[in-house]
N, C-alpha and C. Protein backbone atom coordinates (compact mmCIF):
# COMPACT_ATOMS: atom_id res chain seq x y z
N UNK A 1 107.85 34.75 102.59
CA UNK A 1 108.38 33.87 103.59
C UNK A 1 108.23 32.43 103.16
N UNK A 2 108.91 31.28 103.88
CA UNK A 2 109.10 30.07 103.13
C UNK A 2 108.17 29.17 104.54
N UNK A 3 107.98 28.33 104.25
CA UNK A 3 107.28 27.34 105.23
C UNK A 3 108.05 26.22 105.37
N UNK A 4 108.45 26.01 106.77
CA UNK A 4 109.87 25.42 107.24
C UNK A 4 108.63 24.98 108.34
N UNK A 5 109.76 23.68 108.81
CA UNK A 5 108.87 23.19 109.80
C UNK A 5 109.11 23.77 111.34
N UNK A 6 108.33 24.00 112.41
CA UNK A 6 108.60 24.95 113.21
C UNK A 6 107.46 26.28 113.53
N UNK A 7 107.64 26.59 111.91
CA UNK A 7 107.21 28.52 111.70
C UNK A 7 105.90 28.25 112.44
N UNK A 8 105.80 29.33 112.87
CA UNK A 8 104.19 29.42 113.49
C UNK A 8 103.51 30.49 112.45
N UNK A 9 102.03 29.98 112.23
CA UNK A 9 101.08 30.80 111.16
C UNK A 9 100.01 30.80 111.74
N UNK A 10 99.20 31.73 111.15
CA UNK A 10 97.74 32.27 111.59
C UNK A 10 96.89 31.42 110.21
N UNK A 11 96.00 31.04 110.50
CA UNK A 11 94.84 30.12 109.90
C UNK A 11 94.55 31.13 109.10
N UNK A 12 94.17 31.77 107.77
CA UNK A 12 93.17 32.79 107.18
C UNK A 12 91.84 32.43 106.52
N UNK A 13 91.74 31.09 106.78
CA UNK A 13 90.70 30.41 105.89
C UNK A 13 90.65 29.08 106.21
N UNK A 14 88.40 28.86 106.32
CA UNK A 14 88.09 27.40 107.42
C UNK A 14 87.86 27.38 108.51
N UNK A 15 87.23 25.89 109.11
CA UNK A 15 87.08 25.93 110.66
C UNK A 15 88.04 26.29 111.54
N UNK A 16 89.29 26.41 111.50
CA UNK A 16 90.19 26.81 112.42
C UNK A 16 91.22 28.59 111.95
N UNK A 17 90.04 29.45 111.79
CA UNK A 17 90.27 30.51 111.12
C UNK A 17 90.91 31.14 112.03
N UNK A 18 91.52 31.75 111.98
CA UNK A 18 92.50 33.12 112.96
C UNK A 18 92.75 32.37 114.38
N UNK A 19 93.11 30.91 114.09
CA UNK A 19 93.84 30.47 115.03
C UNK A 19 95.35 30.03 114.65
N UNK A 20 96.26 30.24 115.59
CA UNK A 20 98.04 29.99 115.37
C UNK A 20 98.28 28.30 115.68
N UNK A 21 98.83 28.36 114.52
CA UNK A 21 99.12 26.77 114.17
C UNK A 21 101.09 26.79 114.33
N UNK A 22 101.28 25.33 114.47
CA UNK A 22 103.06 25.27 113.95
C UNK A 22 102.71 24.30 112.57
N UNK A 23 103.58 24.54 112.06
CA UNK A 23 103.81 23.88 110.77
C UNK A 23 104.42 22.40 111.21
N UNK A 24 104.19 21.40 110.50
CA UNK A 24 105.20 20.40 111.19
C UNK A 24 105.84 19.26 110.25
N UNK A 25 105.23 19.96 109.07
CA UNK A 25 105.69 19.15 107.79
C UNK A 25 105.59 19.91 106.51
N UNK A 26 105.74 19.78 105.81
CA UNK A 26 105.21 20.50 104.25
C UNK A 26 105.67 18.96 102.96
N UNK A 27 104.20 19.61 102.23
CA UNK A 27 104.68 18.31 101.07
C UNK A 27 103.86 19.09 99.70
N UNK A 28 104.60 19.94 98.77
CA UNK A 28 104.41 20.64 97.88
C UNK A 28 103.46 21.96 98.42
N UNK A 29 102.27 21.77 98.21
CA UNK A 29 101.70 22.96 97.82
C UNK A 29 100.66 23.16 99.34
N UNK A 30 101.02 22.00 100.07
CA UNK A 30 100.60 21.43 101.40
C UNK A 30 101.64 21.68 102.89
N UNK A 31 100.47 22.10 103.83
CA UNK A 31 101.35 22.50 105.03
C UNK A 31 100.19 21.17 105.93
N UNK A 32 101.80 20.58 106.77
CA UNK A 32 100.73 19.60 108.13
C UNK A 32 101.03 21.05 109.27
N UNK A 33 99.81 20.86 109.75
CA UNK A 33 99.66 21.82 111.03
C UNK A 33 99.08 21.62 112.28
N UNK A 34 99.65 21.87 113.74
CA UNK A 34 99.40 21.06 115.09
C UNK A 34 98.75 22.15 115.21
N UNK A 35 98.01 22.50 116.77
CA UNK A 35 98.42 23.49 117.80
C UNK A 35 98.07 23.02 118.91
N UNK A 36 98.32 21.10 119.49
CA UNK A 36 98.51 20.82 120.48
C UNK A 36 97.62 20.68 121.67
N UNK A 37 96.20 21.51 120.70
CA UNK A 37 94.71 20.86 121.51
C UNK A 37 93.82 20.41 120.60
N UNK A 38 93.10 21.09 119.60
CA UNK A 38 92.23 20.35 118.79
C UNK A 38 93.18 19.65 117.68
N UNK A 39 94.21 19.84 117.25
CA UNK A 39 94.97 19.09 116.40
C UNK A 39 96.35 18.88 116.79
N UNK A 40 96.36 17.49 117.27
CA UNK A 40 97.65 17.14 117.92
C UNK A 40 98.68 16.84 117.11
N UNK A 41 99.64 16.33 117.96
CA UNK A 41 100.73 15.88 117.03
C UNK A 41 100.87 14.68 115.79
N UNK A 42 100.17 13.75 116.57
CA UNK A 42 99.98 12.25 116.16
C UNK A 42 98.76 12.54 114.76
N UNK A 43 98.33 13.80 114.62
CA UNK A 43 97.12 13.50 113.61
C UNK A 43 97.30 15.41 113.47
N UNK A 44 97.92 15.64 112.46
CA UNK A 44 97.86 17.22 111.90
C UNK A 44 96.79 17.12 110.88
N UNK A 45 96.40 18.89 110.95
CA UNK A 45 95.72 18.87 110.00
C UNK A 45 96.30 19.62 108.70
N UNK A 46 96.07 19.39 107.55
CA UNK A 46 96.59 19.52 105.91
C UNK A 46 95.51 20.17 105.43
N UNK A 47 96.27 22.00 105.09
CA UNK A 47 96.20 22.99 104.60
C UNK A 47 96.89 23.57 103.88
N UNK A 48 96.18 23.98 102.34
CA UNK A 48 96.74 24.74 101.50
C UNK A 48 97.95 26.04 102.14
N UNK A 49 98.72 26.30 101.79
CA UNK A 49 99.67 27.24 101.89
C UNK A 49 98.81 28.64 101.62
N UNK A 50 98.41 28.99 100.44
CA UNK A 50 97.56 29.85 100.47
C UNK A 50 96.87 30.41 101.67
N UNK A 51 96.00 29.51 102.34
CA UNK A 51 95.52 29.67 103.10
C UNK A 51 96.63 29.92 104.24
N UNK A 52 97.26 30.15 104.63
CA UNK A 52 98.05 30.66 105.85
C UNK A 52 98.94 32.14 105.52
N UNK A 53 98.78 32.78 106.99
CA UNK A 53 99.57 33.71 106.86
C UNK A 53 101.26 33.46 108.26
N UNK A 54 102.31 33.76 107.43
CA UNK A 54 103.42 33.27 108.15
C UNK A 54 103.74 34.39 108.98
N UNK A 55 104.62 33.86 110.31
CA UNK A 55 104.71 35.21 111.64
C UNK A 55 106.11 34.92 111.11
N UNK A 56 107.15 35.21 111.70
CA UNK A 56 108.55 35.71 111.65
C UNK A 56 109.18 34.34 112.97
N UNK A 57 108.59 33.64 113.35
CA UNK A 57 108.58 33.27 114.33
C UNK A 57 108.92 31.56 113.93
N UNK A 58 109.85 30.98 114.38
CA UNK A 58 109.89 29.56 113.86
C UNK A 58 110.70 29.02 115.82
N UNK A 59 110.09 27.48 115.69
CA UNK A 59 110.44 27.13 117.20
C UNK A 59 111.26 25.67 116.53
N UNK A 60 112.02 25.29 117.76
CA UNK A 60 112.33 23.95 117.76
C UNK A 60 111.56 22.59 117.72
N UNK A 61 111.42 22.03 116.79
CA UNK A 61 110.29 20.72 116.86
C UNK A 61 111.28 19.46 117.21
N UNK A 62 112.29 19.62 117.61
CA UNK A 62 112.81 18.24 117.98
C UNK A 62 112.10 17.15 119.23
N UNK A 63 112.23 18.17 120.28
CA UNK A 63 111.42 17.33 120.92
C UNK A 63 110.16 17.98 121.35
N UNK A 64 109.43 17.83 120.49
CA UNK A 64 108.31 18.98 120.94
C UNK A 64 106.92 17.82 121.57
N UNK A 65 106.25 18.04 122.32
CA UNK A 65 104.65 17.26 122.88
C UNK A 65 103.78 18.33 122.83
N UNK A 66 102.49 17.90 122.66
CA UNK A 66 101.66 18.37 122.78
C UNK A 66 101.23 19.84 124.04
N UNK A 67 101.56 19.02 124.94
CA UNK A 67 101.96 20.17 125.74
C UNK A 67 102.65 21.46 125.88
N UNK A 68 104.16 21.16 125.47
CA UNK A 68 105.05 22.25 125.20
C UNK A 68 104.44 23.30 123.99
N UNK A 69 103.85 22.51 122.93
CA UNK A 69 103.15 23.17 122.12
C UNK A 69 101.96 24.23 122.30
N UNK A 70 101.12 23.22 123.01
CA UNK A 70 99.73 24.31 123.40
C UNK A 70 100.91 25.69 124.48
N UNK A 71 101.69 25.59 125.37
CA UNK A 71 102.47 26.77 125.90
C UNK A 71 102.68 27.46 124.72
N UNK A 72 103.96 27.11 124.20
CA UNK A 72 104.26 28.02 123.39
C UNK A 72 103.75 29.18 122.24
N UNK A 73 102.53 28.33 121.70
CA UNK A 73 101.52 28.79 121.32
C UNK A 73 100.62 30.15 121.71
N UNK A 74 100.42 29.35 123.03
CA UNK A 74 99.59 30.55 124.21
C UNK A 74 100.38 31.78 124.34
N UNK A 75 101.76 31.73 124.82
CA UNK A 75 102.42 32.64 124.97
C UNK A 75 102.80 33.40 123.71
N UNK A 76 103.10 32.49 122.11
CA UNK A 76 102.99 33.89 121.30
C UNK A 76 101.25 34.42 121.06
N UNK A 77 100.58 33.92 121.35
CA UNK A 77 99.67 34.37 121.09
C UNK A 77 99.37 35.43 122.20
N UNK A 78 99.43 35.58 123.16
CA UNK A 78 99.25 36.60 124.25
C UNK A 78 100.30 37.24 124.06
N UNK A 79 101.13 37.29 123.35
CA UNK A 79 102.32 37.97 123.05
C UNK A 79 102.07 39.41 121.84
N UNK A 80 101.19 38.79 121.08
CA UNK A 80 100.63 38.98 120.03
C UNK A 80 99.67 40.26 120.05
N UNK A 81 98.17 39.77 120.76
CA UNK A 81 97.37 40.49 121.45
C UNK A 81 97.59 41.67 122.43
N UNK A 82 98.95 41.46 123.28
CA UNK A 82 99.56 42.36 123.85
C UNK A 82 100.16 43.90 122.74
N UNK A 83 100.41 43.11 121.82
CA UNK A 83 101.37 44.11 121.05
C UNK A 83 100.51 45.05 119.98
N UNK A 84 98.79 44.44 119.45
CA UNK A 84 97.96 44.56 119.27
C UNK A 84 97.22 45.69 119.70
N UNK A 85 97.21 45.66 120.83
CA UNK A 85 96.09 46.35 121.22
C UNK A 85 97.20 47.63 122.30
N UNK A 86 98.55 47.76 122.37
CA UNK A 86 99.20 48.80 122.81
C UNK A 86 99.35 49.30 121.44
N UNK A 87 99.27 49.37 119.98
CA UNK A 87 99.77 50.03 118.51
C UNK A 87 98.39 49.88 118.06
N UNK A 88 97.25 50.91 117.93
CA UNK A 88 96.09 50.76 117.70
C UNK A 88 96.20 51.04 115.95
């Protein structure tokens, strides 16, 4: 999978481990990443590519806030967990 700005990924490595991030930039071998409470928009945090695993899942960042973010987030993530734990 390619890292586009948008995609939503799971952390695999670091303080913010197996938490879902959006991508919101890329610059070579580097992903900027929100998720709209501990790392906002105005200040992403910059993670190796390696380190992420990509969902299938990419959103609109045009007009995106902090807010709309932490939702969207929540909801794939309870989306997620739902689908999780019904396919053992």
């Amino acid at each position: 999978m390619e890292a586009v700005n948008g995609r939503i990924v799971r952390v695999i490595a670091g303080h913010d481990r197996n938490l879902f991030m959006v991508i919101t930039a890329v610059e070579g071998d580097f992903a900027f990443l929100c998720d709209g409470k501990s790392r906002k928009l105005a200040k992403p945090k910059k993670k190796r590519l390696k380190h992420l695993r990509f969902t299938n899942t990419v959103i609109d960042t045009a007009d995106l806030t902090d807010k709309k973010l932490r939702r969207v987030i929540g909801e794939f993530a309870g989306n997620t967990r739902k689908t999780e734990t019904e396919n053992p």
